[in-house]
C-alpha atoms as a PDB file:
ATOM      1  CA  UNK A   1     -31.321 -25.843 -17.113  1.00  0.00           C
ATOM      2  CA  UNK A   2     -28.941 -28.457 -17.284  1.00  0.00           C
ATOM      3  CA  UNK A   3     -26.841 -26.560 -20.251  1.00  0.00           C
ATOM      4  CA  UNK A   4     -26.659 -23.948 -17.523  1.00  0.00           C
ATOM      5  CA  UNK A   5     -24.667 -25.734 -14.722  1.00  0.00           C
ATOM      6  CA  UNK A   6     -22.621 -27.335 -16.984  1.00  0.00           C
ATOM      7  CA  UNK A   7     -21.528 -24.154 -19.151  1.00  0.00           C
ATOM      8  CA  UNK A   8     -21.905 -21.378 -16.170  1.00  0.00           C
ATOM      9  CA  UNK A   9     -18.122 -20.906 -15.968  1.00  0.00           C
ATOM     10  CA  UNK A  10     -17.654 -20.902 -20.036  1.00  0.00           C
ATOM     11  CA  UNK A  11     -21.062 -18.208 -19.714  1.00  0.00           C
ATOM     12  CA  UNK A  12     -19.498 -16.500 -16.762  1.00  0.00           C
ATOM     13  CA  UNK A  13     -15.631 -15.727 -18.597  1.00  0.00           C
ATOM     14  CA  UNK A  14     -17.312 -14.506 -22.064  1.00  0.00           C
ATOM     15  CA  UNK A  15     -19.476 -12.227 -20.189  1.00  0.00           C
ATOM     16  CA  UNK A  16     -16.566 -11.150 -18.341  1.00  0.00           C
ATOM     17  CA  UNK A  17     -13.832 -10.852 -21.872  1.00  0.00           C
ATOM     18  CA  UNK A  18     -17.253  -9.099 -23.669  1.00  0.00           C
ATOM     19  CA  UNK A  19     -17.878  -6.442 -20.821  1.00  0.00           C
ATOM     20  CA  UNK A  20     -14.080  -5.522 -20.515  1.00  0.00           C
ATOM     21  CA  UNK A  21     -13.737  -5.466 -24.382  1.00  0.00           C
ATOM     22  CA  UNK A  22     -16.474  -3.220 -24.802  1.00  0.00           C
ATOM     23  CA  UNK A  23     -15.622  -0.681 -22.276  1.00  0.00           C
ATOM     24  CA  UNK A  24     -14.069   2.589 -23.661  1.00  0.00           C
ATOM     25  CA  UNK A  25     -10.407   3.961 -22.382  1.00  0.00           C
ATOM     26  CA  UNK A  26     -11.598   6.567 -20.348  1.00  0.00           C
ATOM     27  CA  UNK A  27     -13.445   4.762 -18.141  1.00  0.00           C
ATOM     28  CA  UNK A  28     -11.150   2.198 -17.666  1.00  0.00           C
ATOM     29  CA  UNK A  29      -8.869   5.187 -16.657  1.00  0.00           C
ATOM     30  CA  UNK A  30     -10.573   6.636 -14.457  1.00  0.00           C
ATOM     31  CA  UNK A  31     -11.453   3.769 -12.182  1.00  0.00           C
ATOM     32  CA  UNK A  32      -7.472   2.998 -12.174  1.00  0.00           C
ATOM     33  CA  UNK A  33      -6.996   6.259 -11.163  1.00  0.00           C
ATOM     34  CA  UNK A  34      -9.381   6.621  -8.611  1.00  0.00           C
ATOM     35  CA  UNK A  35      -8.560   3.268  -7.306  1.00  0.00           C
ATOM     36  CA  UNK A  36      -5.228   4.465  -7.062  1.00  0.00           C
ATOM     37  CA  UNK A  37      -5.781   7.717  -5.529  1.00  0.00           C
ATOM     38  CA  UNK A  38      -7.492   5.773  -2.470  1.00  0.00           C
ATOM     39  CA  UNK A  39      -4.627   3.212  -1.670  1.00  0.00           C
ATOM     40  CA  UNK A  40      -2.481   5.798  -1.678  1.00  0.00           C
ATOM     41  CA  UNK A  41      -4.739   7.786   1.116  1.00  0.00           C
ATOM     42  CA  UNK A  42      -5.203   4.405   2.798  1.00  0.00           C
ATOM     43  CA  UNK A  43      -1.514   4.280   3.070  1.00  0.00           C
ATOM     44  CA  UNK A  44      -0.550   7.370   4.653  1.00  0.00           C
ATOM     45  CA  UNK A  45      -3.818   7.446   6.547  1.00  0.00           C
ATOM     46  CA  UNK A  46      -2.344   3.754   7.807  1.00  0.00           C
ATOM     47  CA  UNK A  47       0.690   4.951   8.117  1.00  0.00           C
ATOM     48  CA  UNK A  48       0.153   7.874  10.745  1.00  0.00           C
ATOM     49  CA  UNK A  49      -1.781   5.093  12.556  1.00  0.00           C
ATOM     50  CA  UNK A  50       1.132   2.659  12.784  1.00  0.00           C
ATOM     51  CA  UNK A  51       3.446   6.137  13.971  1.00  0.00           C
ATOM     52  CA  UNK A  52       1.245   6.727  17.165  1.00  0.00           C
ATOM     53  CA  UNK A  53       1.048   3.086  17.829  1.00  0.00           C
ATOM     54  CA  UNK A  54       4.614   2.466  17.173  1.00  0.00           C
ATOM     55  CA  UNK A  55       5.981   5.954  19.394  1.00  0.00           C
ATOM     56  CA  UNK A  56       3.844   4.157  22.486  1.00  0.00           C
ATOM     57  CA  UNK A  57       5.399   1.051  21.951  1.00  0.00           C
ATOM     58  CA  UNK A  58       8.971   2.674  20.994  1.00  0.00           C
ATOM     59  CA  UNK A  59       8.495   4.395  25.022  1.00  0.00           C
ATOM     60  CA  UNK A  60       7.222   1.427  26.448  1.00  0.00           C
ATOM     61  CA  UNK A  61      10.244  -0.927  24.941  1.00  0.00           C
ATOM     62  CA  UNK A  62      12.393   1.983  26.042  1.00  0.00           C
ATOM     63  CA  UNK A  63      11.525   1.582  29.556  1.00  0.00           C
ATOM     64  CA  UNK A  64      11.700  -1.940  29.630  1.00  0.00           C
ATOM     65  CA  UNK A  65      14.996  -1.911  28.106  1.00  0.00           C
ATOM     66  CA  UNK A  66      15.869   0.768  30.725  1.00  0.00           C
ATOM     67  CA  UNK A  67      14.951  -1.241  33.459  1.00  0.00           C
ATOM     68  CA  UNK A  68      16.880  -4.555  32.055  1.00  0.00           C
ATOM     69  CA  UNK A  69      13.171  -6.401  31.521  1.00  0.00           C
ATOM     70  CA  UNK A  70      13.449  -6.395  28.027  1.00  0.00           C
ATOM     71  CA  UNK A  71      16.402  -6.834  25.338  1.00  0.00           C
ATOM     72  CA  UNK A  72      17.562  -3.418  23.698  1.00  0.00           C
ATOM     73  CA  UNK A  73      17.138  -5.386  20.330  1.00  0.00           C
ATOM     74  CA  UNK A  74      13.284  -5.561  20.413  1.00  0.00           C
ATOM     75  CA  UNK A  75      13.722  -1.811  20.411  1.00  0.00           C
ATOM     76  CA  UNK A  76      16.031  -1.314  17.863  1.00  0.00           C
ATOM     77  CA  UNK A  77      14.260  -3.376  15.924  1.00  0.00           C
ATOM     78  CA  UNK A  78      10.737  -1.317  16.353  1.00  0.00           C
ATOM     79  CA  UNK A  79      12.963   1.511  15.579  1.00  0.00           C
ATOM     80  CA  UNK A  80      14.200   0.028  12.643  1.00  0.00           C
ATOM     81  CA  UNK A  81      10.713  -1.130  11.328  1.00  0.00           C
ATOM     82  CA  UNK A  82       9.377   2.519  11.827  1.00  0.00           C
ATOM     83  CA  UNK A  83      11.480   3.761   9.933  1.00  0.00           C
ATOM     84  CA  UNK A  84      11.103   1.088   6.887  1.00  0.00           C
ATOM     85  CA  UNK A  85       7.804   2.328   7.234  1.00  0.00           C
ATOM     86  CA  UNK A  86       8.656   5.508   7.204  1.00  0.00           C
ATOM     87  CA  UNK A  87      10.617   5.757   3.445  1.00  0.00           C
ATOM     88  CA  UNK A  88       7.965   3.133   2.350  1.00  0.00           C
ATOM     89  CA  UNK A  89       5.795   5.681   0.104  1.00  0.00           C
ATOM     90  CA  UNK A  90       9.600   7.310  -1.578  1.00  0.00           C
ATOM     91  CA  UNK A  91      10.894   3.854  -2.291  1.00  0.00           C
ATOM     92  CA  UNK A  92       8.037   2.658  -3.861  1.00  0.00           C
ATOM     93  CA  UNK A  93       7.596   6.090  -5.713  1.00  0.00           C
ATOM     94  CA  UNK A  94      11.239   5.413  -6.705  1.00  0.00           C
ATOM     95  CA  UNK A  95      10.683   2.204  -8.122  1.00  0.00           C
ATOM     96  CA  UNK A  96       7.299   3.002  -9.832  1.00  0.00           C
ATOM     97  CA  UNK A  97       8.593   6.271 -11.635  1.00  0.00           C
ATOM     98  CA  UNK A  98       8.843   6.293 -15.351  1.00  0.00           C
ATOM     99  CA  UNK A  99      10.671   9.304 -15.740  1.00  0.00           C
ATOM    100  CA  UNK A 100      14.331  10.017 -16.331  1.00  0.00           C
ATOM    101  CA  UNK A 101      14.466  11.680 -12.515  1.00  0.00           C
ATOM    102  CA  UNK A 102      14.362   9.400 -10.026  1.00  0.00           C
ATOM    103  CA  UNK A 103      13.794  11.498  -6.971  1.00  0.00           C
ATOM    104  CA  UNK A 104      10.846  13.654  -7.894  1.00  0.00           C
ATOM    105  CA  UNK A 105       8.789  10.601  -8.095  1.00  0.00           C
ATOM    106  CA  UNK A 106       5.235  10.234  -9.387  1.00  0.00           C
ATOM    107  CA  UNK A 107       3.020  13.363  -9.478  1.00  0.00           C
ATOM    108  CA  UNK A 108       0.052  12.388  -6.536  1.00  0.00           C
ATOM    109  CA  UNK A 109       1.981   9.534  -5.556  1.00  0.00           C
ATOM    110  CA  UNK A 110       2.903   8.083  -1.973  1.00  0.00           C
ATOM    111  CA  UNK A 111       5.585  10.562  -1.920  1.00  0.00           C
ATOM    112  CA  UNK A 112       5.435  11.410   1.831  1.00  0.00           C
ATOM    113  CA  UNK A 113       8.259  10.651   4.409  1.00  0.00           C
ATOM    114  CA  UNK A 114       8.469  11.741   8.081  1.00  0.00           C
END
């Protein structure tokens, strides 16, 4: 028992290096791909969140600003974020594209912009 508390970490990392050397390509491929595949759905999916959060707060800065309760730069710089946000998925297709074309992006990618 006591070689096992003092060698669980040494135990615990060969495991680990054995299990990941002994699993074939394909598999390792196809959890990349699907893990992939869902953080890009999580992003748009979060990304039409933050829209119809951010349009309520874009009208409710508008009418503060309006109404001289509120600085027109919180606004413009909601407006601004939004549409960071907004180009988010094509910049980081842009940057993440192997390919000679730089504006088609990656095929299944985060390639959605409002």
């Amino acid at each position: 028992m006591k070689f096992l508390k003092n060698n669980i970490c040494t135990i615990l990392a060969l495991t680990l290096i054995l299990s990941v050397v002994m699993m074939s390509d394909a598999s390792a491929a196809s959890v990349f791909d699907t893990a992939r595949d869902k953080l890009s759905r999580l992003f748009k999916d979060t990304k039409n969140t933050l829209f119809v959060v951010g349009g309520f707060g874009l009208i409710a800065l508008a009418f503060q600003a309006i109404f001289g309760k509120l600085k027109w730069a919180w606004f413009a710089a909601l407006a601004l974020g939004l549409a960071v946000v907004a180009a988010a998925g094509k910049i980081v297709d842009y940057a993440a594209s192997d390919t000679g074309d730089k504006t088609t992006g990656i095929t299944g990618g985060m390639s959605d912009t409002y």
